[in-house]
N, C-alpha and C. Protein backbone atom coordinates (compact mmCIF):
# COMPACT_ATOMS: atom_id res chain seq x y z
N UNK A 1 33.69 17.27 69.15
CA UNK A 1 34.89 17.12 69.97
C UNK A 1 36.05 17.94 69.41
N UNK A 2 36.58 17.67 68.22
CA UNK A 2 37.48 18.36 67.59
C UNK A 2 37.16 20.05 67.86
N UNK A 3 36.15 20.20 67.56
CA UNK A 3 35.82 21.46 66.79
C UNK A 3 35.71 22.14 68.40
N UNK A 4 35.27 21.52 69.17
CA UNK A 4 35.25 22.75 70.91
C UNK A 4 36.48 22.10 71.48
N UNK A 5 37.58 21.30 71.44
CA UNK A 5 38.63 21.06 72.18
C UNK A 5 39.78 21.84 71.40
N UNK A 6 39.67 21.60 70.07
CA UNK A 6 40.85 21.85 69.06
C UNK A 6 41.96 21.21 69.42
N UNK A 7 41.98 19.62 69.64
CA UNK A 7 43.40 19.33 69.77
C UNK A 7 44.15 19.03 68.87
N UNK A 8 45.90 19.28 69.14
CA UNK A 8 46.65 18.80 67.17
C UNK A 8 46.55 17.34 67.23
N UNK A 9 46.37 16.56 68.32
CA UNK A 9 45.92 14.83 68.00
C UNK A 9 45.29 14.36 69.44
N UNK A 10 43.90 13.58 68.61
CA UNK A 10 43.49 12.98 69.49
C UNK A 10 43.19 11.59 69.35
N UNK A 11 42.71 10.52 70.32
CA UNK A 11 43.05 9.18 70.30
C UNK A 11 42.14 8.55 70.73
N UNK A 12 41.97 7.36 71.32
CA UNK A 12 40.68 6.78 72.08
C UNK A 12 40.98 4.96 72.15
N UNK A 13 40.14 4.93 72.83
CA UNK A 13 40.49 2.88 73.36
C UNK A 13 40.60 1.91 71.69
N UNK A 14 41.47 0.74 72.14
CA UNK A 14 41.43 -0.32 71.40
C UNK A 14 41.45 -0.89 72.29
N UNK A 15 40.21 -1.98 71.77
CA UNK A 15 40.02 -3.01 72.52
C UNK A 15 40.44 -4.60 71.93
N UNK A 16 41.29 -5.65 72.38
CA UNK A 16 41.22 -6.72 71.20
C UNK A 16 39.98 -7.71 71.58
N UNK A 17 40.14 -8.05 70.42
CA UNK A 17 39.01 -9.32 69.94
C UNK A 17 39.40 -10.47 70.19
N UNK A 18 39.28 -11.58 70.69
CA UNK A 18 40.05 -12.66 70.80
C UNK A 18 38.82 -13.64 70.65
N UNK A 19 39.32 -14.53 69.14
CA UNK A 19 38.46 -15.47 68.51
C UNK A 19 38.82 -16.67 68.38
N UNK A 20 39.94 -17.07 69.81
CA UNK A 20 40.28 -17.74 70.03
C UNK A 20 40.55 -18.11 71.72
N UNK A 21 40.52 -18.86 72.37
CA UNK A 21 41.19 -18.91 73.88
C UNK A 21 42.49 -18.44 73.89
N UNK A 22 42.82 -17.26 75.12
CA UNK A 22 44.37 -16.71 75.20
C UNK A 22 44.99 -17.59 75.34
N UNK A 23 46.44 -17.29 74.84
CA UNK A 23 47.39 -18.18 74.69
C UNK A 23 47.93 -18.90 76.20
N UNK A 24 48.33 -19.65 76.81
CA UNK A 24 48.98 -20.01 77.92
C UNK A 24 49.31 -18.72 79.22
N UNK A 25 50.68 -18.09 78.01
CA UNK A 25 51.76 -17.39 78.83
C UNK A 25 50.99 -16.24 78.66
N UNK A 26 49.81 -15.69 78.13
CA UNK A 26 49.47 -14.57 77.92
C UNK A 26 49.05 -13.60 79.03
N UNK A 27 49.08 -12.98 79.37
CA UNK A 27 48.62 -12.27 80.77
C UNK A 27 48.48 -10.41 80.11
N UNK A 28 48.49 -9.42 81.61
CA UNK A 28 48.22 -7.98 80.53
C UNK A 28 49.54 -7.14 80.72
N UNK A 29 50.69 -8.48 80.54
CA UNK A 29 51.69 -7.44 80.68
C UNK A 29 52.51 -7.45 78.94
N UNK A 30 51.15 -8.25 78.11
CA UNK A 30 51.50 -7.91 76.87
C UNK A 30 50.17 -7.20 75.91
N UNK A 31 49.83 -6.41 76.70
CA UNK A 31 48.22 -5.78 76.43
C UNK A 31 49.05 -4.90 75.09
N UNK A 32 49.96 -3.92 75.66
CA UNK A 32 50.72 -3.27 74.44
C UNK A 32 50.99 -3.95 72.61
N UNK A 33 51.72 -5.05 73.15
CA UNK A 33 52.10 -5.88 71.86
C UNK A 33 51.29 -6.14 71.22
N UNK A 34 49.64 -6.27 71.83
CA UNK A 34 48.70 -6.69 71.08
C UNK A 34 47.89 -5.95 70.64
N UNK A 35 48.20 -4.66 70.92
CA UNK A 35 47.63 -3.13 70.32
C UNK A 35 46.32 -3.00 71.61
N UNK A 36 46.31 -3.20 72.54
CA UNK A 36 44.91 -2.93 73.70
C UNK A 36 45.77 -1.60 74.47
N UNK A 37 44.42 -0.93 74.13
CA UNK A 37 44.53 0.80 74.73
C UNK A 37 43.61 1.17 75.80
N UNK A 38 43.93 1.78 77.08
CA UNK A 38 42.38 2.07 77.73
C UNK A 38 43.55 2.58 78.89
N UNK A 39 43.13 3.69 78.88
CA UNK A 39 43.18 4.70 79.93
C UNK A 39 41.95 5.27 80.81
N UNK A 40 41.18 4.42 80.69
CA UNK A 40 40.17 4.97 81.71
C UNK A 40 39.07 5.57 81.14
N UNK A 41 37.84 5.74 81.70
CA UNK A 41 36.77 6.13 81.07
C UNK A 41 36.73 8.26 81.11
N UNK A 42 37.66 8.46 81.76
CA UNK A 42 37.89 10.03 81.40
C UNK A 42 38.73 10.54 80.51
N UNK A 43 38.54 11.23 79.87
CA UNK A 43 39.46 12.51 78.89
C UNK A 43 40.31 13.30 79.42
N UNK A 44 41.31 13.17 79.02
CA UNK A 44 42.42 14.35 79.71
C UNK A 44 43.18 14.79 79.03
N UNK A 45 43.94 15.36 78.80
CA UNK A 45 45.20 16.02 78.41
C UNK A 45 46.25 15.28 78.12
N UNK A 46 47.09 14.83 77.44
CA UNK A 46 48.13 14.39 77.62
C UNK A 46 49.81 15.21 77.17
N UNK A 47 50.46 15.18 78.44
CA UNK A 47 51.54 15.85 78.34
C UNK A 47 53.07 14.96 78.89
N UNK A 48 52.75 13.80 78.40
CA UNK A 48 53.94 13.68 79.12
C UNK A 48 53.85 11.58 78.41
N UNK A 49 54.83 11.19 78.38
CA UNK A 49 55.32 9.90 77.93
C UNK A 49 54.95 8.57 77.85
N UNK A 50 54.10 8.53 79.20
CA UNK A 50 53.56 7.88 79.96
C UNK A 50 51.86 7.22 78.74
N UNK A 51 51.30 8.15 78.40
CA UNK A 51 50.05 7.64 77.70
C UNK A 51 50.20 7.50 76.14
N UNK A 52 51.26 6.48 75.90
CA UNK A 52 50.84 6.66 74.20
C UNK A 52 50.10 6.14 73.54
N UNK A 53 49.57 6.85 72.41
CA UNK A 53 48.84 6.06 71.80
C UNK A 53 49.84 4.70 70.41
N UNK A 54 48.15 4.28 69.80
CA UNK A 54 48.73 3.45 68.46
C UNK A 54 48.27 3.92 67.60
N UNK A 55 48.54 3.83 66.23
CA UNK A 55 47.76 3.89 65.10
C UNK A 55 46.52 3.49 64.41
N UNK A 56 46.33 2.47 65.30
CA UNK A 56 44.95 1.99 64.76
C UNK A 56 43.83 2.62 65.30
N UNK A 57 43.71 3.96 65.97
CA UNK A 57 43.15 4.75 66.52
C UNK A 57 43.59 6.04 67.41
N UNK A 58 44.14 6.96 66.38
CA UNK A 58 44.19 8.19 66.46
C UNK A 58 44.60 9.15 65.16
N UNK A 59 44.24 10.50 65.63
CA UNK A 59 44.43 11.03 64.25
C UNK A 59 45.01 12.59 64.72
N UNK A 60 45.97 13.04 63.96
CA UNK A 60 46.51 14.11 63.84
C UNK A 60 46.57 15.32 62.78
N UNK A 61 46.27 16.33 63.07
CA UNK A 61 45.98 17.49 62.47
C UNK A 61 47.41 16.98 61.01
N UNK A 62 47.08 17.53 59.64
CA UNK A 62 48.31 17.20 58.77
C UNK A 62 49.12 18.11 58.75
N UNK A 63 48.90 19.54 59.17
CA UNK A 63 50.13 20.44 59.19
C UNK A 63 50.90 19.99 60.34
N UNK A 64 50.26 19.99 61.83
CA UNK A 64 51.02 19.11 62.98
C UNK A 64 52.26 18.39 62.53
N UNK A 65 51.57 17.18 61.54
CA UNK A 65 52.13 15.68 61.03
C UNK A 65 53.67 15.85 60.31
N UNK A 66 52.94 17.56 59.54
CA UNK A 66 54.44 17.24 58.05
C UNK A 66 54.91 18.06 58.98
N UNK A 67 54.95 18.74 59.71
CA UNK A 67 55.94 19.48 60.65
C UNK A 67 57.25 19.02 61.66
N UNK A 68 56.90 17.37 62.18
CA UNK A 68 57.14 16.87 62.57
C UNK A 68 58.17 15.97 60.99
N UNK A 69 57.68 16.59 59.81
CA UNK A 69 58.43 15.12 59.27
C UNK A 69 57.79 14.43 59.08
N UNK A 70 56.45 14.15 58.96
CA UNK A 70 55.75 12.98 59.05
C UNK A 70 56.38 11.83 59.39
N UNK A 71 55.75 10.65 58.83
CA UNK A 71 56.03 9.28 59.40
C UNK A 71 57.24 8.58 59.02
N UNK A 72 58.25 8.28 59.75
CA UNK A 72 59.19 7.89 59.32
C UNK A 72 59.27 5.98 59.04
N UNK A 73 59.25 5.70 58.31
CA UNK A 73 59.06 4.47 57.44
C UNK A 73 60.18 3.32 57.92
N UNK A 74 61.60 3.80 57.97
CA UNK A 74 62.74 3.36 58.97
C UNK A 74 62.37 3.04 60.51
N UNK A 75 61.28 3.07 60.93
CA UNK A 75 61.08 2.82 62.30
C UNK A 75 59.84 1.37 62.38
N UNK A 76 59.43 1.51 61.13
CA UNK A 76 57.97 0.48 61.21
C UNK A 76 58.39 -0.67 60.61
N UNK A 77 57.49 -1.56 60.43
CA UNK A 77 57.22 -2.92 59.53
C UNK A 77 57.61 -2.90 58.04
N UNK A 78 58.03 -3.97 58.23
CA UNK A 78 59.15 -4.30 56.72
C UNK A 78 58.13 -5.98 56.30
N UNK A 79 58.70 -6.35 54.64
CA UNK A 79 58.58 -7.46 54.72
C UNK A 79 58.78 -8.83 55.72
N UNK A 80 60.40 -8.45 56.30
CA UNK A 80 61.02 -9.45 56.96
C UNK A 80 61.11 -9.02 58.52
N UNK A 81 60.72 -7.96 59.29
CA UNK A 81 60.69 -7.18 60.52
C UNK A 81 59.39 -6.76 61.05
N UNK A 82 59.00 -7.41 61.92
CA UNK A 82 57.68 -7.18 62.15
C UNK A 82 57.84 -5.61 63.66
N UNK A 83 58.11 -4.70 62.94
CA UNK A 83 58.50 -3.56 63.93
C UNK A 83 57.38 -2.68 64.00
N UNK A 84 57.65 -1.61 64.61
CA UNK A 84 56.50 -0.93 64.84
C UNK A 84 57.10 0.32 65.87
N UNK A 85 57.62 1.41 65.09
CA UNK A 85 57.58 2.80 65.93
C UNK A 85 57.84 3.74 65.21
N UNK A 86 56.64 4.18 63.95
CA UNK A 86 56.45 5.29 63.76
C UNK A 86 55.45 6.24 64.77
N UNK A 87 54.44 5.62 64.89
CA UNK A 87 53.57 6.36 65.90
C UNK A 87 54.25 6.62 67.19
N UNK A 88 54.83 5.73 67.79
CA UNK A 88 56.44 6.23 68.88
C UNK A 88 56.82 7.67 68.58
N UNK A 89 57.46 7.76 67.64
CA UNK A 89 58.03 8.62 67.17
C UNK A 89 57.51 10.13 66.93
N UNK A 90 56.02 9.77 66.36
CA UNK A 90 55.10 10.61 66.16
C UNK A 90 54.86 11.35 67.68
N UNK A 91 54.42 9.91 68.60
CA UNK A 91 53.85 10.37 69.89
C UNK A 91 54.68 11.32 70.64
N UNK A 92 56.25 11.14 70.38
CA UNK A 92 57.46 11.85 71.36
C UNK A 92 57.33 12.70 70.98
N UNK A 93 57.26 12.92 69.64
CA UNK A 93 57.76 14.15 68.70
C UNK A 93 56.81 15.26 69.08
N UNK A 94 55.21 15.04 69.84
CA UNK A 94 54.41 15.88 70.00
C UNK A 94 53.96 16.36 71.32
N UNK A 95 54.38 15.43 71.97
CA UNK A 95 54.99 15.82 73.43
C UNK A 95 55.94 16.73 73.67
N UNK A 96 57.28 16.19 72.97
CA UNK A 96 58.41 17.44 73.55
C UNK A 96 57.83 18.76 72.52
N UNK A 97 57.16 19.06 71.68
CA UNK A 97 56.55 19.95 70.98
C UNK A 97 55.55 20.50 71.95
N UNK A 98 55.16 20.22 73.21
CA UNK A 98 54.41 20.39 73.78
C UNK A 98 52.70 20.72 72.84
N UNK A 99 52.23 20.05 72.12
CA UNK A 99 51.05 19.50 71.47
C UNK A 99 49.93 19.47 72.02
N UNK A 100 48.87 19.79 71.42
CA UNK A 100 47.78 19.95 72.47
C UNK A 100 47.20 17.98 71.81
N UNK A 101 47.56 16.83 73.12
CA UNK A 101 46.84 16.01 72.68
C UNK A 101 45.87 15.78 73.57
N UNK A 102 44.92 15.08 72.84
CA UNK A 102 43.67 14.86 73.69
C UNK A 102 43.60 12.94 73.97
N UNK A 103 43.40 12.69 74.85
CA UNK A 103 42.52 11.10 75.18
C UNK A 103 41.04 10.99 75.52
N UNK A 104 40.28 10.71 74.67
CA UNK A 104 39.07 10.68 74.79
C UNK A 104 38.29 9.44 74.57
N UNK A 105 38.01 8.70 75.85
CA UNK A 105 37.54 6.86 75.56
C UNK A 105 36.11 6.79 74.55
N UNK A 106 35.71 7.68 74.06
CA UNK A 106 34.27 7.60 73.79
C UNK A 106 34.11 6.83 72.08
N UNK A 107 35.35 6.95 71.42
CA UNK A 107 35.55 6.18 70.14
C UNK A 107 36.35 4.84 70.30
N UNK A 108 35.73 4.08 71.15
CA UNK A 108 36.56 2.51 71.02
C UNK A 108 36.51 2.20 69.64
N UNK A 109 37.86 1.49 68.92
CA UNK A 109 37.80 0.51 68.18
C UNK A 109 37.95 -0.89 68.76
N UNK A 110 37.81 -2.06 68.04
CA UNK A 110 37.97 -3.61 67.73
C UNK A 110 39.51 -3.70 66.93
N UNK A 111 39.91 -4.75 67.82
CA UNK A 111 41.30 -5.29 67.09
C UNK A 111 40.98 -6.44 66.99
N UNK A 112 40.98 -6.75 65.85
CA UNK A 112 40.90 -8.67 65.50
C UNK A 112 41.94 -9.11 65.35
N UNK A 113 42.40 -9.84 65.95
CA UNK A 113 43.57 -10.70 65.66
C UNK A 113 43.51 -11.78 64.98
N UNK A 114 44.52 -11.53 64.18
CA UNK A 114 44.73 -12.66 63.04
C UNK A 114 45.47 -14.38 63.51
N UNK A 115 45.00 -14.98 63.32
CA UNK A 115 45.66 -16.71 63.81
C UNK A 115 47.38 -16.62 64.42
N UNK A 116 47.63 -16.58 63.30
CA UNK A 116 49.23 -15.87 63.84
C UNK A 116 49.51 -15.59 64.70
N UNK A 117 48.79 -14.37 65.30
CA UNK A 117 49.42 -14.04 66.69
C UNK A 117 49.07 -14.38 67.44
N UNK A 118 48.11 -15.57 67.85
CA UNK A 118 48.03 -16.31 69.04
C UNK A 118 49.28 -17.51 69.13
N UNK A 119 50.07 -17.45 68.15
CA UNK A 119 51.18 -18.22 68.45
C UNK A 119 52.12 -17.78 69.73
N UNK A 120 52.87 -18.34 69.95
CA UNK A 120 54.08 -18.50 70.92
C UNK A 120 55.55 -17.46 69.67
N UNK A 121 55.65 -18.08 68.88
CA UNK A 121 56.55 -17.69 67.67
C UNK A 121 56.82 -16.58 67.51
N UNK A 122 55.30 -16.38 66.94
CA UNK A 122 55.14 -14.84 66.30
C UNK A 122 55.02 -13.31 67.33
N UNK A 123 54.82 -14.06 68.70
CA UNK A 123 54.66 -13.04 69.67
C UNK A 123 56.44 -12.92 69.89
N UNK A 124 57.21 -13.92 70.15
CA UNK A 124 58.81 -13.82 70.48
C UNK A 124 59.27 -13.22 69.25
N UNK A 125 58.98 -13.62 67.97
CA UNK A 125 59.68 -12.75 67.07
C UNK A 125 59.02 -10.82 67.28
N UNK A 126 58.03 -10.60 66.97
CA UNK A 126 57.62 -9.37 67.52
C UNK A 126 57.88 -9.02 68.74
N UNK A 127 58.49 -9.19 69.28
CA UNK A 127 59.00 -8.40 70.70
C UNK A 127 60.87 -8.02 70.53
N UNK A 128 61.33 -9.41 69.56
CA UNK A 128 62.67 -8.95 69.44
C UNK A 128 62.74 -8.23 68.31
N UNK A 129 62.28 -8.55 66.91
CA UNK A 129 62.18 -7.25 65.97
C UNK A 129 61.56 -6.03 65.97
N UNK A 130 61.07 -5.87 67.40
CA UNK A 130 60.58 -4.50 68.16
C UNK A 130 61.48 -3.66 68.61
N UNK A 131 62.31 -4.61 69.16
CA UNK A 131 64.12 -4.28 69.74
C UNK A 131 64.60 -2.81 68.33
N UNK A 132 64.42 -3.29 67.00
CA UNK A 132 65.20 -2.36 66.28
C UNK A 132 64.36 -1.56 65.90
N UNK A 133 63.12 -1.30 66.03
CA UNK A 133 62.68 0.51 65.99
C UNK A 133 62.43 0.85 67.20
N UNK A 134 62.55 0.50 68.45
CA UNK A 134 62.99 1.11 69.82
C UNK A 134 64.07 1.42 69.48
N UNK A 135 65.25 0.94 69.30
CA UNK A 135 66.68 1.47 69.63
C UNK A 135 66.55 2.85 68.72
N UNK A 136 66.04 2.60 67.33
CA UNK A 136 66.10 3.87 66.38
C UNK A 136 65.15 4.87 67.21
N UNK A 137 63.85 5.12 67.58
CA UNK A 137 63.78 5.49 68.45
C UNK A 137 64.57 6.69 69.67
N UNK A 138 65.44 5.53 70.56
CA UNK A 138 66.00 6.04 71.32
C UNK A 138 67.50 6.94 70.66
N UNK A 139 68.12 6.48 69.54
CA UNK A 139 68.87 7.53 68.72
C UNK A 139 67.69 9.15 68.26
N UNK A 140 66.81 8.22 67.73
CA UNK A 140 66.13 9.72 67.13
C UNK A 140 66.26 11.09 68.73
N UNK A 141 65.95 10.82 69.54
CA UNK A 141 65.65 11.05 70.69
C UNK A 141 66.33 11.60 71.77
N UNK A 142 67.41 10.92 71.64
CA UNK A 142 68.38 10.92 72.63
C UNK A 142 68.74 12.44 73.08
N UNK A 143 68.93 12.68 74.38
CA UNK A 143 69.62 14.26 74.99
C UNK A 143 71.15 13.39 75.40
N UNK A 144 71.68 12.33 75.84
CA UNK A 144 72.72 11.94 76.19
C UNK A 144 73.15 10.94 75.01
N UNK A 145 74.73 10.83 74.94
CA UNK A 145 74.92 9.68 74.40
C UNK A 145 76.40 9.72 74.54
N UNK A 146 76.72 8.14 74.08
CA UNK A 146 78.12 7.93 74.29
C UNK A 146 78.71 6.80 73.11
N UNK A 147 79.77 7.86 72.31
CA UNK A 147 80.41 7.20 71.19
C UNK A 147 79.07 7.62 70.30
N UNK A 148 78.80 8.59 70.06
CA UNK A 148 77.20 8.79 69.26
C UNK A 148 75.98 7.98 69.21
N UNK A 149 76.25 7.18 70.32
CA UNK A 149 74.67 6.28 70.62
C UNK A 149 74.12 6.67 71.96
N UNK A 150 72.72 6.20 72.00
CA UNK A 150 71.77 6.90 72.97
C UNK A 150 72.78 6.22 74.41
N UNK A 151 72.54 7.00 75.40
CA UNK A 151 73.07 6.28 76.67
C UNK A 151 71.95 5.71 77.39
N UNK A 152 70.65 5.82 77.39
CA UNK A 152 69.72 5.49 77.61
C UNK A 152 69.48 4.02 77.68
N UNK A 153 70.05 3.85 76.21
CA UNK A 153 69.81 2.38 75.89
C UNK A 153 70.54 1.38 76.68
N UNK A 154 71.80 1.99 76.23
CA UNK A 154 72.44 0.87 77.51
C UNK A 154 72.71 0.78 78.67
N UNK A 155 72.27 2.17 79.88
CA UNK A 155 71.86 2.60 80.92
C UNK A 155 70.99 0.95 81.00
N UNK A 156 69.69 1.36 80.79
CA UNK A 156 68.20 1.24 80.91
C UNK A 156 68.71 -0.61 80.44
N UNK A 157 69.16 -1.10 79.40
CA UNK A 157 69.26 -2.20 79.10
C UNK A 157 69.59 -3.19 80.76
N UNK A 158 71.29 -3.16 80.73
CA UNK A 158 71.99 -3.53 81.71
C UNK A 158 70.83 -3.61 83.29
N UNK A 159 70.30 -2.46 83.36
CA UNK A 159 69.38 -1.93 84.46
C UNK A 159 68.09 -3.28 84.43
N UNK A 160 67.67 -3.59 83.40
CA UNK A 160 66.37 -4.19 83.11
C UNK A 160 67.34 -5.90 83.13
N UNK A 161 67.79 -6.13 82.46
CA UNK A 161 68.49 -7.37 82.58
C UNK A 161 68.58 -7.78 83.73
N UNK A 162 69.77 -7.17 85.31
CA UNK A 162 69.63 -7.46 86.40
C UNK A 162 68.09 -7.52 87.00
N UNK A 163 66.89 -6.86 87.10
CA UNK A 163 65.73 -7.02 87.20
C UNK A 163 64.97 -8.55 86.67
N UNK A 164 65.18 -8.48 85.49
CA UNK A 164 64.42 -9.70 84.73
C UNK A 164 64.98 -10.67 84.86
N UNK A 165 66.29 -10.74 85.18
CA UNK A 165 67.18 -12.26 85.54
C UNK A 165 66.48 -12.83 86.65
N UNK A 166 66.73 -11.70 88.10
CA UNK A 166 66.56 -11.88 89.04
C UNK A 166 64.66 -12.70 89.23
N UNK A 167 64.04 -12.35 88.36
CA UNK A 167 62.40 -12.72 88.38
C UNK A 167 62.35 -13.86 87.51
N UNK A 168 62.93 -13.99 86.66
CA UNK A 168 63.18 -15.33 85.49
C UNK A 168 63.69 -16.31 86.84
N UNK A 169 64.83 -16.52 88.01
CA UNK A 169 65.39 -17.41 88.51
C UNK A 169 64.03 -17.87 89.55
N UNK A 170 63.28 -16.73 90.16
CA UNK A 170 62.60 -17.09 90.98
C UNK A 170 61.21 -17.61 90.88
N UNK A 171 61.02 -16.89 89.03
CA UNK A 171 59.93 -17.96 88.59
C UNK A 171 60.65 -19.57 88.16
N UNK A 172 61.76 -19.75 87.80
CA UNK A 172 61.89 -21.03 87.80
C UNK A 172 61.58 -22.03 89.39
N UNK A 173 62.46 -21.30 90.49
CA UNK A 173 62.07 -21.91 91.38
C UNK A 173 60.69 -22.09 91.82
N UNK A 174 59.69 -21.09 91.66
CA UNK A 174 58.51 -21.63 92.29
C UNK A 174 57.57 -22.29 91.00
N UNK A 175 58.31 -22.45 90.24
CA UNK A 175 57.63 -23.07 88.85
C UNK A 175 56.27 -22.77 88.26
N UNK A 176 56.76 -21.18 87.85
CA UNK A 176 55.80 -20.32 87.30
C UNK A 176 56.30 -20.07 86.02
N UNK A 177 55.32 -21.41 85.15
CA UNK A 177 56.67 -21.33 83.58
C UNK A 177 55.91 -19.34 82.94
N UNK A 178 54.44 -19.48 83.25
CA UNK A 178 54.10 -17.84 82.49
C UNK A 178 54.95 -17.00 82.80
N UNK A 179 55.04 -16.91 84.46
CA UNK A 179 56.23 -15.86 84.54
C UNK A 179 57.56 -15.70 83.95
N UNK A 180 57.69 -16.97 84.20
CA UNK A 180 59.56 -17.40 83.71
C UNK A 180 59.37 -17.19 82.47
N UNK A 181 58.68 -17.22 81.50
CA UNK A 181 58.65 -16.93 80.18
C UNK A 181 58.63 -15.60 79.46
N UNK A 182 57.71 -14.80 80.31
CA UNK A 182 57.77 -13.69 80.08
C UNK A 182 59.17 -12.81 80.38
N UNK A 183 59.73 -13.01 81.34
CA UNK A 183 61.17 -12.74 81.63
C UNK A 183 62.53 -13.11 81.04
N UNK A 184 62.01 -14.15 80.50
CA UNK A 184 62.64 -14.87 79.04
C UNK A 184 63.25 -14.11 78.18
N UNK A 185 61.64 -13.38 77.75
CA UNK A 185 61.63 -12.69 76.08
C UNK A 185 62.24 -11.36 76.42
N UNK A 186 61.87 -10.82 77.85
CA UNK A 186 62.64 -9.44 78.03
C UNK A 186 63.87 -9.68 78.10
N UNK A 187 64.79 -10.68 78.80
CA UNK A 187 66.07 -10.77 79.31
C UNK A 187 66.57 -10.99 77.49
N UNK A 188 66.17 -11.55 76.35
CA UNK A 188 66.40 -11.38 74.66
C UNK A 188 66.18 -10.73 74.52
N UNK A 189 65.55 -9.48 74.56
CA UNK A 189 64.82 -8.23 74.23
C UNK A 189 66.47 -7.12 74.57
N UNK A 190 66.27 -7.49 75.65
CA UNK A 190 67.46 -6.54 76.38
C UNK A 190 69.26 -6.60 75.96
N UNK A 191 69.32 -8.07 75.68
CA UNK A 191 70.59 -7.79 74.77
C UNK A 191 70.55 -8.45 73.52
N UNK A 192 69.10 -7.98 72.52
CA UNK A 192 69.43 -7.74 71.46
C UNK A 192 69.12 -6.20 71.60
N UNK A 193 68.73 -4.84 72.36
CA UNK A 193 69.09 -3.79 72.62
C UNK A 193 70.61 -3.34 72.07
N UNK A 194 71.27 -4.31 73.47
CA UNK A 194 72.77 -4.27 73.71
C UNK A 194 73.31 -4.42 72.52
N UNK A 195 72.92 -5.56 71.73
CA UNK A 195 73.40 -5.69 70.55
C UNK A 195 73.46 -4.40 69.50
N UNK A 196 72.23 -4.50 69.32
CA UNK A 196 72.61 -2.82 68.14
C UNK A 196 72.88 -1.51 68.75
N UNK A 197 72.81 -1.92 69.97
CA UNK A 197 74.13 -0.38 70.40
C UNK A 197 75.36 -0.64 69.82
N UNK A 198 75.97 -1.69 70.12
CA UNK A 198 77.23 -1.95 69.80
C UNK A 198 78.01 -1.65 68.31
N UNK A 199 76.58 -2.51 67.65
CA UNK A 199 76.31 -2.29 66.08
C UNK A 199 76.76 -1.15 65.53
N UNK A 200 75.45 -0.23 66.52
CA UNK A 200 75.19 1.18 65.56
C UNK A 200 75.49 2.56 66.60
């Protein structure tokens, strides 16, 4: 594959393992959070924002890597921050580089999940300490900004809030607590965004 495509990174499915019954509120609009990858059983090209990969399955040429800066450490997992966007970072960085990446489903890995994250807890804390290597992220990134922060963020924030309110009220009324929950963690998600704009 490498050797007749020559791409500077290529990637392939994660699939998770679940060694437990899904959680309640769980559905696949948190397939991401839980590291599940699958674009389809064809190979293509990728040029554009839309297909990123994770780390737990892909690999990049190392001149590519240090060219880019390699991995920036300020964007990922800490003792006390369960974050996650160096590979973000990686992924943008090789896109607007216009990068030859490849998606190729034919190397699935297994994600086992650890007890932990079938909690309720640990999924709400990981979605809001996700909040601060997105925002870094959207600084690294940014073509607009205002007062030297991304405008994106708080464009796109404000934008998503009116959306998720509006679906949070109407899952309360038809008493859809999965839905209403999930709209929950975004409508926190979105102004702790707001928040470290303000911050930083």
């Amino acid at each position: 594959m490498i050797n007749k495509k020559q791409p500077d990174c290529l990637y392939s499915r994660i699939n998770v393992l679940w060694d437990q019954p899904q959680p309640w509120w769980f559905d696949n609009r948190y397939n991401t959070l839980f590291v599940h990858l699958d674009y389809g059983e064809k190979e293509f090209w990728v040029d554009d924002f839309e297909y990123e990969f994770f780390g737990k399955n892909f690999c990049c040429k190392k001149s590519v890597l240090k060219d880019q800066g390699g991995f920036d450490a300020n964007l990922g997992r800490s003792a006390s921050v369960l974050a996650a966007g160096e590979e973000t970072a990686i992924f943008r960085g090789l896109v607007e580089r216009q990068k030859k990446i490849l998606y190729f489903p034919g190397a699935e890995v297994g994600h086992r999940l650890k007890d932990v994250e079938y909690s309720l807890e640990y999924t709400e804390r990981k979605i809001l300490d996700g909040a601060n290597s997105t925002y870094l992220v959207h600084k690294k990134f940014a073509n607009r900004r205002l007062f030297d922060r991304p405008l994106y963020t708080v464009k796109n924030a404000f934008l998503q809030l009116a959306v998720n309110f509006t679906r949070f009220i109407r899952a309360a009324i038809i008493v859809d607590p999965k839905d209403r929950f999930y709209h929950y963690l975004q409508i926190r998600l979105q102004l702790k965004l707001l928040l470290l704009w303000v911050k930083n």
